[in-house]
Protein backbone atom coordinates (compact mmCIF):
# COMPACT_ATOMS: atom_id res chain seq x y z
CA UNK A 1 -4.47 -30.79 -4.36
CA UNK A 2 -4.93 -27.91 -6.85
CA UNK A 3 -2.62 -25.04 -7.03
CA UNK A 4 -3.55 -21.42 -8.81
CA UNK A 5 -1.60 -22.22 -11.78
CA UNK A 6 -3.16 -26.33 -12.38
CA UNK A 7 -6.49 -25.40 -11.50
CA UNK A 8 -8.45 -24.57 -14.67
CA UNK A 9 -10.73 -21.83 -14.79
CA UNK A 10 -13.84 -24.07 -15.62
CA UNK A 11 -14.51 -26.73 -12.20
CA UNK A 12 -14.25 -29.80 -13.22
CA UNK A 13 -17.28 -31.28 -14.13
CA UNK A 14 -16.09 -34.60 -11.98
CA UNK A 15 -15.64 -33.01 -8.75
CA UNK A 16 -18.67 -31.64 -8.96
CA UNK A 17 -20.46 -34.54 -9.85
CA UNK A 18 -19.22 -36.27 -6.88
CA UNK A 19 -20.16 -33.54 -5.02
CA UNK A 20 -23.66 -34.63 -5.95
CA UNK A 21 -23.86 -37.39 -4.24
CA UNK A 22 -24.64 -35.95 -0.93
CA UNK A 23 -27.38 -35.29 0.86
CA UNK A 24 -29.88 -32.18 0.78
CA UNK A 25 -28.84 -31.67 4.33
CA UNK A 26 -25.14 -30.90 3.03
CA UNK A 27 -26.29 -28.17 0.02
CA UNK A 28 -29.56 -25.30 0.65
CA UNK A 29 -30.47 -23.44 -2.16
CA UNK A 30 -32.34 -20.77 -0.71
CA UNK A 31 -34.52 -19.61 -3.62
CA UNK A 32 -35.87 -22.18 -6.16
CA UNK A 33 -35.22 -25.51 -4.15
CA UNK A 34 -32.79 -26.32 -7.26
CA UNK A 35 -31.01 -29.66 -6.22
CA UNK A 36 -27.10 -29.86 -6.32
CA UNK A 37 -26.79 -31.03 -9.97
CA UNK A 38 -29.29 -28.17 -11.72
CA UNK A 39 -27.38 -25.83 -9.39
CA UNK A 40 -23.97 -27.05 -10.15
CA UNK A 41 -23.26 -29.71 -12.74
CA UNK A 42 -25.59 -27.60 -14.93
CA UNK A 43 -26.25 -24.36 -14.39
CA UNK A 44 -22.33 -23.51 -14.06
CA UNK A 45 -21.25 -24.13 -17.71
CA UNK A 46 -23.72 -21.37 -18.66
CA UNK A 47 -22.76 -17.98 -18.61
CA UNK A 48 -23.82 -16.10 -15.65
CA UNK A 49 -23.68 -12.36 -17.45
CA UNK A 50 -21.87 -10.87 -19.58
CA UNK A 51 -19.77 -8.82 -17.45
CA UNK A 52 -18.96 -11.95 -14.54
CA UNK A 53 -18.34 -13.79 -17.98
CA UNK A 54 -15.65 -11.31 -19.39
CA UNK A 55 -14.06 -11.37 -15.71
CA UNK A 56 -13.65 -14.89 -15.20
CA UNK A 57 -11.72 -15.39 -18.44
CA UNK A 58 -10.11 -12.84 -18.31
CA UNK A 59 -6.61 -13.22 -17.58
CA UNK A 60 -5.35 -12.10 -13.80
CA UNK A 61 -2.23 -11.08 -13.15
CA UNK A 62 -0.88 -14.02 -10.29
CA UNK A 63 1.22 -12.96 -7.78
CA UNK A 64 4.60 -15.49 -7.77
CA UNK A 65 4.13 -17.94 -4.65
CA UNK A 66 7.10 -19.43 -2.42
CA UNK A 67 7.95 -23.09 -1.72
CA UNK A 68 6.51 -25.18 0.95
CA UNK A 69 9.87 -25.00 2.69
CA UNK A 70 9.74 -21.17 2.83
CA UNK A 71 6.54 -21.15 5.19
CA UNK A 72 7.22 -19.23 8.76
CA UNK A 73 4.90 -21.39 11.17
CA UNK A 74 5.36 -18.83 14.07
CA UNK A 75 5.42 -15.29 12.23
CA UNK A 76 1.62 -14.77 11.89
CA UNK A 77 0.64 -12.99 14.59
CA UNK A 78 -3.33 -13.48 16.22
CA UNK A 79 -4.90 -10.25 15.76
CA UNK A 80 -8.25 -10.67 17.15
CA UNK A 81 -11.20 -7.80 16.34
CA UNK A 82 -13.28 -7.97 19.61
CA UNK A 83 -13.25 -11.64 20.32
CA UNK A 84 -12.27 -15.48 19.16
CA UNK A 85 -16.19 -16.55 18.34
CA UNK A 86 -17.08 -20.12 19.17
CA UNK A 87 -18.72 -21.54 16.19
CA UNK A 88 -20.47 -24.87 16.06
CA UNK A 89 -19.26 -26.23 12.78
CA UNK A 90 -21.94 -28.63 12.22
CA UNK A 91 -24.34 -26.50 12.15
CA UNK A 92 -21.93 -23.34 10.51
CA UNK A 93 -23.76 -22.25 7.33
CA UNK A 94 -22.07 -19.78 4.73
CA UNK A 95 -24.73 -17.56 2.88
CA UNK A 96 -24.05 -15.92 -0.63
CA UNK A 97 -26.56 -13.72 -0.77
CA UNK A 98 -28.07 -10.06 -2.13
CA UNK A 99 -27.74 -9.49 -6.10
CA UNK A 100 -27.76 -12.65 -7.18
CA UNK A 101 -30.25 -15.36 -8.93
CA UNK A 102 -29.81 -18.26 -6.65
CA UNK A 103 -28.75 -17.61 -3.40
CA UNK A 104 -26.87 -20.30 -1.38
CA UNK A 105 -26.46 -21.51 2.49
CA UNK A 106 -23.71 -24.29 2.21
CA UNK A 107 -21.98 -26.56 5.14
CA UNK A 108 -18.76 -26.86 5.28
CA UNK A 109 -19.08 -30.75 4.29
CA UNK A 110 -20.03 -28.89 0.96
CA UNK A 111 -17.56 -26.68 0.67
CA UNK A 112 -14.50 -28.76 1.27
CA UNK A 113 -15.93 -31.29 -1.28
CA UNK A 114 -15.28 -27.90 -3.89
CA UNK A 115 -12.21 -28.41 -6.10
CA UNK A 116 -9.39 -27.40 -3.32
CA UNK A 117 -6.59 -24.51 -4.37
CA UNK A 118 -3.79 -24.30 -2.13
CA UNK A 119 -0.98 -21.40 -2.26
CA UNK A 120 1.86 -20.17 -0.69
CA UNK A 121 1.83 -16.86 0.22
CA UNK A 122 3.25 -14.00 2.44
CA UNK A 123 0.65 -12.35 4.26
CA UNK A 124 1.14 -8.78 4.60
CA UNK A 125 -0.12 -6.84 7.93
CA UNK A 126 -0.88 -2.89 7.52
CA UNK A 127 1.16 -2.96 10.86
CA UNK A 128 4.42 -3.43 9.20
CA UNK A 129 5.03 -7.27 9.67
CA UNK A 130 4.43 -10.05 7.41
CA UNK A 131 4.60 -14.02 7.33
CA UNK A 132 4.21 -16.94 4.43
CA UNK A 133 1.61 -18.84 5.11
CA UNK A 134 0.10 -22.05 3.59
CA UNK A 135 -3.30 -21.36 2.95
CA UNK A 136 -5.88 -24.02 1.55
CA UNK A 137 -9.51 -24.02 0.64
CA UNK A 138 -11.96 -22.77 -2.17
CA UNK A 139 -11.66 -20.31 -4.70
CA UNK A 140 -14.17 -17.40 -3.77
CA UNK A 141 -15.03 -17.04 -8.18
CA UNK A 142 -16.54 -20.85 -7.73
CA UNK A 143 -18.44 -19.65 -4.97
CA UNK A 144 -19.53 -16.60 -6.56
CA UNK A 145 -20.01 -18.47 -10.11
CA UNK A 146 -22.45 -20.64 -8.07
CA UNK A 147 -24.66 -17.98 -7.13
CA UNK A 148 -24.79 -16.70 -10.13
CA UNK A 149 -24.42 -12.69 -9.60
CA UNK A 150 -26.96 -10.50 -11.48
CA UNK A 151 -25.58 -8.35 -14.22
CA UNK A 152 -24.73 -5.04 -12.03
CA UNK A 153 -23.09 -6.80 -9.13
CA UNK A 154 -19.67 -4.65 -8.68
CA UNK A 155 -19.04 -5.20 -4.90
CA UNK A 156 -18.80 -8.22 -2.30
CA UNK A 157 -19.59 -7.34 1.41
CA UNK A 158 -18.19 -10.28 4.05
CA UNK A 159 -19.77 -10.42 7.57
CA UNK A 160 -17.85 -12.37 10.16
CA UNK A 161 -19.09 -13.75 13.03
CA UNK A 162 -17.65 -11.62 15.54
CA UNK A 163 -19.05 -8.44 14.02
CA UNK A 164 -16.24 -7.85 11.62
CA UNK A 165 -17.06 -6.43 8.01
CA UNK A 166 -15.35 -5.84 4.64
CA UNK A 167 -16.02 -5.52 0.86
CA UNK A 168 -14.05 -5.85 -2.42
CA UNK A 169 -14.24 -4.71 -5.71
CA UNK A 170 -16.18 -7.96 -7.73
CA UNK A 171 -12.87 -8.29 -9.52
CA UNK A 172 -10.40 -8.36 -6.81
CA UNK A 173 -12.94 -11.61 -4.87
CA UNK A 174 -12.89 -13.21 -8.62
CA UNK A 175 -8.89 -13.57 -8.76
CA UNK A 176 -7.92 -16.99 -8.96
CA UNK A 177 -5.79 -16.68 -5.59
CA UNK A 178 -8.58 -15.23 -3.48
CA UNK A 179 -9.90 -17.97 -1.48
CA UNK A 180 -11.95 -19.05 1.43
CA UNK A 181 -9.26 -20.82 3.33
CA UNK A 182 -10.41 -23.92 6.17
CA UNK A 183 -6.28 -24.80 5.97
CA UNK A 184 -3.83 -23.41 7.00
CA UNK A 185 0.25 -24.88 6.72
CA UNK A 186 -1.58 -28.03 5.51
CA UNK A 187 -3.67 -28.75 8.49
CA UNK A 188 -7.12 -27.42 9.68
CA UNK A 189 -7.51 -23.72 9.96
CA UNK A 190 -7.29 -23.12 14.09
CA UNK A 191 -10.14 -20.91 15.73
CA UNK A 192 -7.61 -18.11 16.76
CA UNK A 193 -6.91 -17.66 12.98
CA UNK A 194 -10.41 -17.86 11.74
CA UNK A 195 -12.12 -20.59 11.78
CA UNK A 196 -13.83 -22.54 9.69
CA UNK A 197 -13.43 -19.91 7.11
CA UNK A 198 -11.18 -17.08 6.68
CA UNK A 199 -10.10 -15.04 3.45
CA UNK A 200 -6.69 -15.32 2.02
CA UNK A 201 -5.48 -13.68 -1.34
CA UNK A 202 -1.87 -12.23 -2.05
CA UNK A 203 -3.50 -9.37 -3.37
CA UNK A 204 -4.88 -7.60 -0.44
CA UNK A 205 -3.23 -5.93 3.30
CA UNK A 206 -4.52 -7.98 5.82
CA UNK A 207 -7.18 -6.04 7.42
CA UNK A 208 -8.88 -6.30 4.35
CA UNK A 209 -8.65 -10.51 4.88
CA UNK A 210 -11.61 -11.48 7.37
CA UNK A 211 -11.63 -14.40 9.75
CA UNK A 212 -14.64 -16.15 10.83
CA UNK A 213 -16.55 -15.15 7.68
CA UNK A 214 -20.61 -16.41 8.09
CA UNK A 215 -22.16 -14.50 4.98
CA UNK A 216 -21.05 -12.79 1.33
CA UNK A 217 -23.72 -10.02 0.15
CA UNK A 218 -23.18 -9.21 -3.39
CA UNK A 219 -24.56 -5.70 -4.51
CA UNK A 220 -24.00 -2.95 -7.20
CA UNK A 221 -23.26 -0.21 -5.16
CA UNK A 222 -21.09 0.17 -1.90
CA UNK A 223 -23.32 1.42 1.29
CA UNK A 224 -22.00 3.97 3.92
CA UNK A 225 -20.17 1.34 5.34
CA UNK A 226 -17.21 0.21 3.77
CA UNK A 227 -15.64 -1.72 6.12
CA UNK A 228 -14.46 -1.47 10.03
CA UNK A 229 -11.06 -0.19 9.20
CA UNK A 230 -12.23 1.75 6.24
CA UNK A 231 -14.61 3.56 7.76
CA UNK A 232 -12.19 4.37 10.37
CA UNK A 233 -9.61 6.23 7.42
CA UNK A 234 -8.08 3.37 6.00
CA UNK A 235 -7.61 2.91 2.40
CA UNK A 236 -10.68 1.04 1.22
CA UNK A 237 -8.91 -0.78 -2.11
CA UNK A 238 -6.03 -1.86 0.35
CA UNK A 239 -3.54 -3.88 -3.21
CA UNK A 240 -0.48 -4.88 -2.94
């Protein structure tokens, strides 16, 4: 199990290689029909652009995480946007979409076979409570890296499957402890807390970290619509 300060920048060319031994059921490439080891083995040792390049070696500032003995099991509270959806997850597709070269629908066999980061961090609630949580799944920059962005890309939307929506700066979804978490406290992220996929990043308030999240959309330039909160008189950058 990886942590933000073992996992290298670069995936390691061995996961991904076992990664390629799975079926085309497991991996959609929605453009090209690349196949798993063009798409990954290959393709992501080449520089994407020059500006994704400069971000993902460039050195991020990591926010100090707390021991496994420090996590509070019963302090994160279920806030719930309209409604708990019920998601099939053998069917549950994640699209990376929008401003990029090759856009992707993964399963979440896929996405679990990605190099795992696990942290422990303290969630922090707009609200005025907080709680450390375990969180455990795959660095959102691998994802991103994957689909490899187009060179004015500055913003990631995330659509949820209960109608929920965010975005981030590019560089805030690129730090090395923003991930796409299926754990939680070192067992399978439950439904009420966003299942199969959910953000998680010590950066960011919590209304800016969506649960059930179905879809990333990439673009260079933030619509209208920031996000439900946002657009409601929230801050939009929402650090901590």
């Amino acid at each position: 199990m990886h942590s933000p300060s073992d996992t290298p920048d670069s995936l390691p060319r061995r996961s991904f290689l076992r990664i390629a031994g799975l079926t085309g059921a497991g991996w959609i490439v929605t453009s090209a029909g690349l196949t798993l080891v063009e798409s990954v083995a290959g393709k992501l040792f080449m520089p994407v652009n020059d500006r994704l390049d400069a971000l993902l070696l460039k050195p991020q500032k990591l926010i100090p995480e707390f021991p496994v003995s420090a996590i509070e099991p019963d302090a994160l509270i279920e806030n719930t946007f309209r409604f708990i959806p019920r998601i099939d997850q053998t069917t549950f597709r994640l699209t990376v979409d929008g401003a990029v070269n090759k856009p992707l629908s993964l399963d979440l066999t896929t996405i679990q076979q990605m190099p795992l980061t696990s942290m422990v961090m303290r969630h922090v609630c707009v609200e005025g409570w907080a709680a450390i949580v375990q969180w455990g799944g795959v660095r959102l920059r691998d994802l991103i890296q994957l689909a490899q962005p187009k060179a004015d890309v500055r913003y990631v939307y995330f659509h949820s499957a209960d109608g929920y929506y965010e975005s981030w700066d590019l560089a805030s979804a690129l730090h090395p402890q923003t991930v796409l978490a299926y754990q939680m406290n070192r067992a399978p992220l439950p439904a009420k807390n966003g299942a199969p996929l959910r953000l998680a990043s010590p950066i960011k308030l919590g209304y800016k970290l969506s649960k059930w999240v179905t879809g990333m959309t990439l673009v260079s330039e933030l619509a209208q619509q920031k996000g439900y909160w946002e657009d409601l008189g929230y801050e939009w950058f929402a650090g901590l």
